[in-house]
Protein backbone atom coordinates (compact mmCIF):
# COMPACT_ATOMS: atom_id res chain seq x y z
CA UNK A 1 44.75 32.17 -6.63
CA UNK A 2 41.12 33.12 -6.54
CA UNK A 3 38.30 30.40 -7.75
CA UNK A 4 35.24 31.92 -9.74
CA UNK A 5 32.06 30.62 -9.19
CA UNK A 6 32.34 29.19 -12.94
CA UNK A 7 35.38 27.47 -12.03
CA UNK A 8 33.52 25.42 -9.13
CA UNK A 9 30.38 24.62 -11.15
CA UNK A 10 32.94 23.49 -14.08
CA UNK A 11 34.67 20.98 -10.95
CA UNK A 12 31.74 19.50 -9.72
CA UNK A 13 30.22 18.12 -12.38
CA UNK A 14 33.30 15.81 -12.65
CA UNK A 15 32.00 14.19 -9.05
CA UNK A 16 30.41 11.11 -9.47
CA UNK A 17 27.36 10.69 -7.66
CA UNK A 18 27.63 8.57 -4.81
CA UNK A 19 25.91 5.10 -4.73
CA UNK A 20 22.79 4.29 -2.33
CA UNK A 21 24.05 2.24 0.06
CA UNK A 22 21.60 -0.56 1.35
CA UNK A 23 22.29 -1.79 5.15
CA UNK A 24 21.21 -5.24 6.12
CA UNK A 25 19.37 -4.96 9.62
CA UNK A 26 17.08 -7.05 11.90
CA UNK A 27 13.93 -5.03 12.57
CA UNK A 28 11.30 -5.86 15.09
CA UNK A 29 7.15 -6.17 14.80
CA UNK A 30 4.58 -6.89 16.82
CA UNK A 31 2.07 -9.88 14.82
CA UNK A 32 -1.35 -10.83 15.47
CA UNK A 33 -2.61 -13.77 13.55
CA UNK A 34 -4.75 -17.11 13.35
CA UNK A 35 -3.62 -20.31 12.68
CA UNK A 36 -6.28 -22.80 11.17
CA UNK A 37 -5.74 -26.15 12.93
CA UNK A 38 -7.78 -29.12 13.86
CA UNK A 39 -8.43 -27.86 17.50
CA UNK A 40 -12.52 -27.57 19.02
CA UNK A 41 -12.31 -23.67 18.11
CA UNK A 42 -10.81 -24.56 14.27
CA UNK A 43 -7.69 -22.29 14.90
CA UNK A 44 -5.42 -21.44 17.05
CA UNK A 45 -4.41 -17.64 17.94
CA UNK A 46 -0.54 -16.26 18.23
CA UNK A 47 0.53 -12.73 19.02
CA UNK A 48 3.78 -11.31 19.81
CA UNK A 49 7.18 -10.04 18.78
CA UNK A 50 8.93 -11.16 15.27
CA UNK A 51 12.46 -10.35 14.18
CA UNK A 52 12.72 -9.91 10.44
CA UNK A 53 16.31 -10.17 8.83
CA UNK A 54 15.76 -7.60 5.81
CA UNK A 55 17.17 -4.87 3.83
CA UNK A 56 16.08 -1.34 5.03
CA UNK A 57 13.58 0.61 2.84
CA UNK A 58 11.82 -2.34 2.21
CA UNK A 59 8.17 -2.64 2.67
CA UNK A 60 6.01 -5.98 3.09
CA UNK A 61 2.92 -6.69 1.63
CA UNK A 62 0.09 -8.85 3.66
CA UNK A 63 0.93 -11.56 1.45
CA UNK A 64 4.42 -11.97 2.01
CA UNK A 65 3.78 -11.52 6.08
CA UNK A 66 1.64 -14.52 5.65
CA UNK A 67 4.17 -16.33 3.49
CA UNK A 68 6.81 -15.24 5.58
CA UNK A 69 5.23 -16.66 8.79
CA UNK A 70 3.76 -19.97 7.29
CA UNK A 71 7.41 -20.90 6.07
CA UNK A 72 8.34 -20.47 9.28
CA UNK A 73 5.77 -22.69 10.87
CA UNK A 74 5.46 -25.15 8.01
CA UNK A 75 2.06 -24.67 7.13
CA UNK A 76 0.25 -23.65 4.13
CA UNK A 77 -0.25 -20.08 3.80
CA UNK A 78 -3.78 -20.09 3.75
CA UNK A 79 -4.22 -21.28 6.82
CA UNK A 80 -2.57 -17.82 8.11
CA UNK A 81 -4.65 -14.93 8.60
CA UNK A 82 -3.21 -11.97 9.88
CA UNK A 83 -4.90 -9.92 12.33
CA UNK A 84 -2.39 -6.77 12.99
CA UNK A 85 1.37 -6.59 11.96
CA UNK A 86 2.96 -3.24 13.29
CA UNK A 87 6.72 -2.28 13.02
CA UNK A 88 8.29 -1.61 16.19
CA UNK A 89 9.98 1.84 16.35
């Protein structure tokens, strides 16, 4: 049996597209950030690695890195300011 090139295009548009599958991963940056605090200086500064539970393909904005570390350190948010925040490759 020989297949014409109509017969293939008439086949494949029977396929259903396949869905985008989303993989839950722990991903890795590097923070910089001040803490306001009652210390001489006013604040206190942290830097160093944070592991992020997340779906992939998803970005963060500044605000929710400061969210996401004040929960963390029970805090207030605005006494977060982030210096650098840099995925790690």
């Amino acid at each position: 049996m020989q297949l014409l090139a109509s017969d293939l295009r008439d086949r494949s548009q029977f396929v259903q597209p396949l869905a985008l599958i989303v993989w839950h991963m722990e991903e890795k940056y590097y923070t910089h950030f001040l803490l306001m605090d009652g210390s001489h200086d006013g604040y206190t500064e942290f830097s160093g690695i944070v592991e992020v539970m997340r779906y992939t393909g998803e970005c963060f904005e500044d605000d929710e890195v400061r969210d996401m570390l004040a929960d963390n350190l029970e805090v207030e948010a605005d006494d977060v300011t982030i210096l650098q925040w840099s995925r790690l490759h």
